[in-house]
Each structure stands twice: as C-alpha cells, then as structure tokens.
C-alpha atoms as a PDB file:
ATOM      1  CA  UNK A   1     -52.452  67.171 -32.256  1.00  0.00           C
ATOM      2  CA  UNK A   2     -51.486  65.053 -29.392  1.00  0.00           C
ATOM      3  CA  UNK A   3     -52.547  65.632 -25.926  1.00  0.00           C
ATOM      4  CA  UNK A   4     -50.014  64.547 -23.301  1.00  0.00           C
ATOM      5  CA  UNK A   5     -51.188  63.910 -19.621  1.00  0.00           C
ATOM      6  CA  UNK A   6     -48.340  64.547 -17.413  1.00  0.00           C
ATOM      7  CA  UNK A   7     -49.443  63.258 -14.043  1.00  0.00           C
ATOM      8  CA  UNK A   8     -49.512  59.442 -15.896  1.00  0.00           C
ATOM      9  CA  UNK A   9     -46.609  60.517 -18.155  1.00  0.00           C
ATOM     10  CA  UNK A  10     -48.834  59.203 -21.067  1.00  0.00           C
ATOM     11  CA  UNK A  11     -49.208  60.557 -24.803  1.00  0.00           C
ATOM     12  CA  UNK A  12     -52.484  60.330 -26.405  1.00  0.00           C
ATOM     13  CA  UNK A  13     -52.544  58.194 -30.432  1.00  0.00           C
ATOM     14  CA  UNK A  14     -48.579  57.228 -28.896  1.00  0.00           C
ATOM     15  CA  UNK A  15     -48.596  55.130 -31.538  1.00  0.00           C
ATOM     16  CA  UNK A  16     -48.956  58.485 -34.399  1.00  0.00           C
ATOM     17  CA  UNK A  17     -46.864  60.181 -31.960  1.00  0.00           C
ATOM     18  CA  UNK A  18     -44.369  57.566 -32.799  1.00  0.00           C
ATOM     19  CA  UNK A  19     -44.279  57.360 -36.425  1.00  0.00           C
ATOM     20  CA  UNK A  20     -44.171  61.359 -36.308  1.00  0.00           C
ATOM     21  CA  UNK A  21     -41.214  61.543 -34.782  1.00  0.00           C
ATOM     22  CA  UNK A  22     -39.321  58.142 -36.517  1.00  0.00           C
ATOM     23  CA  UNK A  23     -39.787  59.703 -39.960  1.00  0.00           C
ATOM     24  CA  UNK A  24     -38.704  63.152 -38.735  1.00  0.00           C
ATOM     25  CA  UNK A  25     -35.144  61.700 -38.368  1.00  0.00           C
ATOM     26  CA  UNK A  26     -35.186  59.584 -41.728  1.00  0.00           C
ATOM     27  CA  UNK A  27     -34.076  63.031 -43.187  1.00  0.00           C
ATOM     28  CA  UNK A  28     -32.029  66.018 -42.893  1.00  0.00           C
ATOM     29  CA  UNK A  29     -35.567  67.564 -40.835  1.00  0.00           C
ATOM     30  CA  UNK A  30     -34.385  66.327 -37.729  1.00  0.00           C
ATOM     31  CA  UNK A  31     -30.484  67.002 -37.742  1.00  0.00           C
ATOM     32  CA  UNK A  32     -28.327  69.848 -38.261  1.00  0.00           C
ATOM     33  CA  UNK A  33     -24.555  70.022 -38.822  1.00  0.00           C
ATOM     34  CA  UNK A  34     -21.851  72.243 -37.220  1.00  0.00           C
ATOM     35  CA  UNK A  35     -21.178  75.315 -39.218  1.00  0.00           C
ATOM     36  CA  UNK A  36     -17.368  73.780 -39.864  1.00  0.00           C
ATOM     37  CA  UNK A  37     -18.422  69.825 -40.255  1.00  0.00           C
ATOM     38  CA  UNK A  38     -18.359  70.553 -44.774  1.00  0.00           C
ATOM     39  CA  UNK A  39     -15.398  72.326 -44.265  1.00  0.00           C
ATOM     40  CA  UNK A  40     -13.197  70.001 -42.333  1.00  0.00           C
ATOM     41  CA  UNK A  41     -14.566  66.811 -44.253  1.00  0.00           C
ATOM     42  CA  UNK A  42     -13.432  68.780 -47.434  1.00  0.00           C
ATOM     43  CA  UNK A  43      -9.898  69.224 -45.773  1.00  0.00           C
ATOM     44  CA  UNK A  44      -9.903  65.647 -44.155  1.00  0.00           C
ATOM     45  CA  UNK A  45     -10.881  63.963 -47.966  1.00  0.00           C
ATOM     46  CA  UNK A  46      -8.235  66.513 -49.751  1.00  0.00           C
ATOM     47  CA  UNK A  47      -5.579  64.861 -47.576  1.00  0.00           C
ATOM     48  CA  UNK A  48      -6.632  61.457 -49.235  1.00  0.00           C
ATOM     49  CA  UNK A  49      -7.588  59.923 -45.426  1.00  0.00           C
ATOM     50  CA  UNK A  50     -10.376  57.604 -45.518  1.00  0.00           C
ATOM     51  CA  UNK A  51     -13.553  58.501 -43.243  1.00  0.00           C
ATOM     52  CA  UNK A  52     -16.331  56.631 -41.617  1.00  0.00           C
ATOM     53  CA  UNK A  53     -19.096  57.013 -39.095  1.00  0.00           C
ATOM     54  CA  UNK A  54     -19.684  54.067 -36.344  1.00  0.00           C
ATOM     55  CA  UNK A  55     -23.125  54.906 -34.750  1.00  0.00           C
ATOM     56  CA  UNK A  56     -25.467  52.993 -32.681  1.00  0.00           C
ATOM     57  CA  UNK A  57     -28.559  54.211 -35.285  1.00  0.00           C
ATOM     58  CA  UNK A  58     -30.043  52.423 -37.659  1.00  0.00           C
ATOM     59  CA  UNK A  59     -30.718  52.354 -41.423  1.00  0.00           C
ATOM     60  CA  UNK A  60     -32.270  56.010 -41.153  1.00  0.00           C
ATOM     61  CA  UNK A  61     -28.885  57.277 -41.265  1.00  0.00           C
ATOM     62  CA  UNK A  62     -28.087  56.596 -45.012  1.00  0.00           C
ATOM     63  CA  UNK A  63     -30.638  59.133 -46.531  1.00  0.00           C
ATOM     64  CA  UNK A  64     -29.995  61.409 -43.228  1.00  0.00           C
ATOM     65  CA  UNK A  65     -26.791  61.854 -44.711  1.00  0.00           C
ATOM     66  CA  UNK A  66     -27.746  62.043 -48.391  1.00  0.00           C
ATOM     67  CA  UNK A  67     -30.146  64.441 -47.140  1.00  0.00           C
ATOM     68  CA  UNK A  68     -27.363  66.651 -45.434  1.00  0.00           C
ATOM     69  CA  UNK A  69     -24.987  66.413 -48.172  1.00  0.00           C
ATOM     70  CA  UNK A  70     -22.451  64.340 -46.095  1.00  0.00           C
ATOM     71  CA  UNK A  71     -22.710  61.020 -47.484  1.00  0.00           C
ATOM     72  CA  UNK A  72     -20.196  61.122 -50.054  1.00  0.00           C
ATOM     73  CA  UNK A  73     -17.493  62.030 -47.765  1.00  0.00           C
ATOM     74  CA  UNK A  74     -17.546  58.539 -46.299  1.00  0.00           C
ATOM     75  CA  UNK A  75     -15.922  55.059 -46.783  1.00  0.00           C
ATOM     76  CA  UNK A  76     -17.487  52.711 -44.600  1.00  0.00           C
ATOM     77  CA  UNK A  77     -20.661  53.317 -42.269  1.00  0.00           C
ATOM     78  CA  UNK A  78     -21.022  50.821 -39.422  1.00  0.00           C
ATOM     79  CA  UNK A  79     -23.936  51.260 -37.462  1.00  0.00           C
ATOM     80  CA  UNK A  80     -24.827  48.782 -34.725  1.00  0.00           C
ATOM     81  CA  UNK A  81     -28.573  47.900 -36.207  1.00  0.00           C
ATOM     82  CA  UNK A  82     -26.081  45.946 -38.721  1.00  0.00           C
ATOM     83  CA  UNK A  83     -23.163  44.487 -37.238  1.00  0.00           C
ATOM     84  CA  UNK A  84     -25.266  43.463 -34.087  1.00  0.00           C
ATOM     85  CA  UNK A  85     -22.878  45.154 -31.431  1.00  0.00           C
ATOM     86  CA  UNK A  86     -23.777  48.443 -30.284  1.00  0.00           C
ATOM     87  CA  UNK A  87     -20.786  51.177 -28.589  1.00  0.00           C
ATOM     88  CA  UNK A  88     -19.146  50.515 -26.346  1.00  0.00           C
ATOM     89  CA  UNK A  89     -18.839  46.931 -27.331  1.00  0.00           C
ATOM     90  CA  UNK A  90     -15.475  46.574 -29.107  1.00  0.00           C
ATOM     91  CA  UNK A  91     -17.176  44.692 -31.799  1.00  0.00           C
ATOM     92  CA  UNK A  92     -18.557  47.204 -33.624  1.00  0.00           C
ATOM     93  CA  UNK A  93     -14.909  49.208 -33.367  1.00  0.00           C
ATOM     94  CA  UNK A  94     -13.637  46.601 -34.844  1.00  0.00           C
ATOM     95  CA  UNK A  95     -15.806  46.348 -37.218  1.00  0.00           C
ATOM     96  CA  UNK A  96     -15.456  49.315 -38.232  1.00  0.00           C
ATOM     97  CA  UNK A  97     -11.850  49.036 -38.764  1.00  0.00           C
ATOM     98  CA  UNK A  98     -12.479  46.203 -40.764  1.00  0.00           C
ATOM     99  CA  UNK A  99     -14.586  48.193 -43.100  1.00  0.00           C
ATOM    100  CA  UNK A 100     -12.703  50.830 -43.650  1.00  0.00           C
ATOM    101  CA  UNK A 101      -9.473  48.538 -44.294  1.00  0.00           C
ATOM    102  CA  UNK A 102      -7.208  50.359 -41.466  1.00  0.00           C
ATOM    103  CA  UNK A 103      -5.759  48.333 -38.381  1.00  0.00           C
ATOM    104  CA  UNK A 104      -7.354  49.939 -34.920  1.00  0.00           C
ATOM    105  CA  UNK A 105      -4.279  51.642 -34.324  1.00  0.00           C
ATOM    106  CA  UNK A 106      -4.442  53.658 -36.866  1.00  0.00           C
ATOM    107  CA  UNK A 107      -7.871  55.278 -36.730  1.00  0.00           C
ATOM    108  CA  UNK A 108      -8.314  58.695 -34.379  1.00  0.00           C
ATOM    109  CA  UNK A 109     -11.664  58.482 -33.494  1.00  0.00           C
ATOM    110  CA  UNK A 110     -13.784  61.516 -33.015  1.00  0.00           C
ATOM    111  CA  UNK A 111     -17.089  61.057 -30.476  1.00  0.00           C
ATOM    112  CA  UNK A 112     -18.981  63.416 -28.567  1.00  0.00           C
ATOM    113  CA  UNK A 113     -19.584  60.081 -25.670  1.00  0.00           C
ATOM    114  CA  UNK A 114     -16.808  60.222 -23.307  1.00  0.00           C
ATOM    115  CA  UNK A 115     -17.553  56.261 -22.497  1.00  0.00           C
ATOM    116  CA  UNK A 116     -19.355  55.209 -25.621  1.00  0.00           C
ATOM    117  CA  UNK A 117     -17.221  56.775 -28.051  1.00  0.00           C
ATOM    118  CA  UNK A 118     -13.468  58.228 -26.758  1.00  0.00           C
ATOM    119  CA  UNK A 119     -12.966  55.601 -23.581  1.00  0.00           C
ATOM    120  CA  UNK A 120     -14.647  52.533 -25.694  1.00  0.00           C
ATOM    121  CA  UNK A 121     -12.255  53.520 -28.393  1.00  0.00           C
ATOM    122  CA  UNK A 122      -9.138  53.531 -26.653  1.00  0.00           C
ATOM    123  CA  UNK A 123      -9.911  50.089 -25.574  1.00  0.00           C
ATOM    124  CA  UNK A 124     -10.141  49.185 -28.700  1.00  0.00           C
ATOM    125  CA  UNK A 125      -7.184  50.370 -29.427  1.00  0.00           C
ATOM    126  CA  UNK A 126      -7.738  53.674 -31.721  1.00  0.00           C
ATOM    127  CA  UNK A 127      -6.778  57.411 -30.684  1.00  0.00           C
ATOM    128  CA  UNK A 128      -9.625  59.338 -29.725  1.00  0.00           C
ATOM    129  CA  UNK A 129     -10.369  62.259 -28.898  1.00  0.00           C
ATOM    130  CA  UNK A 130     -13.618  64.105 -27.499  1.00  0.00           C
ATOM    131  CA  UNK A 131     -15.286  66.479 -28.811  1.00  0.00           C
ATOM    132  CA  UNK A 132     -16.730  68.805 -25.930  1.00  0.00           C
ATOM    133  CA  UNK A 133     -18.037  72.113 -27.727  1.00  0.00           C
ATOM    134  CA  UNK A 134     -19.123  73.574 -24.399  1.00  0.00           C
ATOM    135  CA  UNK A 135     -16.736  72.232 -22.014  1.00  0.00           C
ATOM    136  CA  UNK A 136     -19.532  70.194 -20.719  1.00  0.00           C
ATOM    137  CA  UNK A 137     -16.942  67.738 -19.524  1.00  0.00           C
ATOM    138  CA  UNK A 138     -13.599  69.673 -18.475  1.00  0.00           C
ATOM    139  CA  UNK A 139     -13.679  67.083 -15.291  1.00  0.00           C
ATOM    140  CA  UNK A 140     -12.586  64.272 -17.785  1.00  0.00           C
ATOM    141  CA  UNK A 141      -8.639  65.417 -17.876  1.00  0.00           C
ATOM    142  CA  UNK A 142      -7.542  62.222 -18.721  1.00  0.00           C
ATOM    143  CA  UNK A 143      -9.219  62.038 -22.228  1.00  0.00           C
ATOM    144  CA  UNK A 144      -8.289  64.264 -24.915  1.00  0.00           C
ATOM    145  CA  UNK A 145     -10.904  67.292 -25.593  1.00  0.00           C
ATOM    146  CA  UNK A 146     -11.226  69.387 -28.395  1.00  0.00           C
ATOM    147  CA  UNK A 147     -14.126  72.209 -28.638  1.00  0.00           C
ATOM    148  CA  UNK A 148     -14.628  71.778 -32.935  1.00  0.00           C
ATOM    149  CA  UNK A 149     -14.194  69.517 -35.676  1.00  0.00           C
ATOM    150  CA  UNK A 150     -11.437  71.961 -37.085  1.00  0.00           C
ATOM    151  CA  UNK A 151      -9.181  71.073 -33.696  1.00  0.00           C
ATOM    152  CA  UNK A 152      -9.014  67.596 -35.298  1.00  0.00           C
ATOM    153  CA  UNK A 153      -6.708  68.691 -38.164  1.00  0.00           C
ATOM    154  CA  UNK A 154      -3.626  69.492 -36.234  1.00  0.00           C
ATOM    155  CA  UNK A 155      -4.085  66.163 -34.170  1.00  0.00           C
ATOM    156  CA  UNK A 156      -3.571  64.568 -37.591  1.00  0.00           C
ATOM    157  CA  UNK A 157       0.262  65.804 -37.830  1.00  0.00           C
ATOM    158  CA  UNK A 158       1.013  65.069 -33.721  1.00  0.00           C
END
C-alpha cells in the first residue's frame, strides 16, 4: 500500500509507487482501445494503405501493442524516445514520413492533440484531422474534427 500525504503532495516508497505504475503501461493493463479501432485498421490495411503511429512514448509501446493485438497493423512506429524529437517538433513528422516511405503530403494524420498532433502536422505539411470523441474542442473550427476512427474512412476518398 502506499500512503499519500496531501497537504505536502508527497507519496510514501515513491520510488515502488513508480515502478508500479511504469510496468502497468508496458502492457495491454494500462490501455484500452475504442470499440471500432480493430475494425477500421482491418478496413484501412484491406485498402492496401500503409499505417504508422508517431508518439512521444517510449519503448513500452511495442509489447503495449503486441499486447492489444494492434501491432501487426503497422508499418513504421516512430516514437520520440528514438528519433530524439518529441511532437510538435517537425522532426519527428518527418521522420515518420521517412519511415513509412510516403512524402508529408501524402499522410492524413489522425491525433487526439489539437497542437501536438493536428496543428504540428499541418505544419509539417500532412492532412490532419482531430479526433474529438466528446466535442471537447468544438471551439477549434478551423481544424478538422471527427468524433470516431470510422469518420476517417470517408476522408480517405475527399
């Protein structure tokens, strides 16, 4: 057990704490997909497009994704722990475009960050669009929002 003392904002054994909650999120424990994520990745790999993941995690995200059954559906992972540039640097979108063999231009970007992800992306020079599944950010009108992964397949044919 760990005792936390909230008038000092301190955790007692932080250092168990820690560990605790690192290797909770080295597997599919600490994560949970959308109901539709299998579905559209199914849809988006039957059309032959090639998929990645840029992410400013680290190395914990390989087996995450093994662990979630997801890993297979991807062509390049770029997380910023490897390439040394973290979103929104256009580095790692570059990167990214790099590894997955497709100019910037071409790549539609999905993020739930309207300045990490969509805006960072668009300055890179990729589509993006924002994914906003509770209309948490309806003031943004000038960035594309859809509401679930499954809104991404039509914006494939526009």
């Amino acid at each position: 057990m760990y005792r936390v003392f909230s008038d000092v904002g301190m955790i007692e054994n932080f250092d168990a704490f820690f560990d605790e909650v690192y290797e909770r999120f080295r597997s599919s424990q600490g994560w949970v997909l959308f109901p539709e994520t299998v579905e559209v990745l199914q849809e988006l790999r039957s059309r032959q497009l090639k998929l990645g993941v840029i992410s400013n995690f680290d190395s914990r995200i390989y087996p995450v994704m093994e662990s979630l059954g997801i890993r297979n559906f991807f062509d390049a992972i770029v997380l910023s722990s490897e390439t040394g540039f973290c979103k929104p640097d256009p580095q790692i979108f570059e990167a990214a475009a790099t590894a997955i063999g497709v100019p910037v231009s071409r790549i539609l970007l999905v993020g739930d960050s309207p300045y990490d992800d969509v805006e960072a992306g668009i300055r890179a020079g990729m589509s993006a669009v924002l994914i906003d599944r509770s209309d948490r950010y309806s003031d943004r009108e000038h960035l594309q929002r859809i509401s679930s992964l499954k809104d991404v397949i039509p914006k494939l044919t526009s």
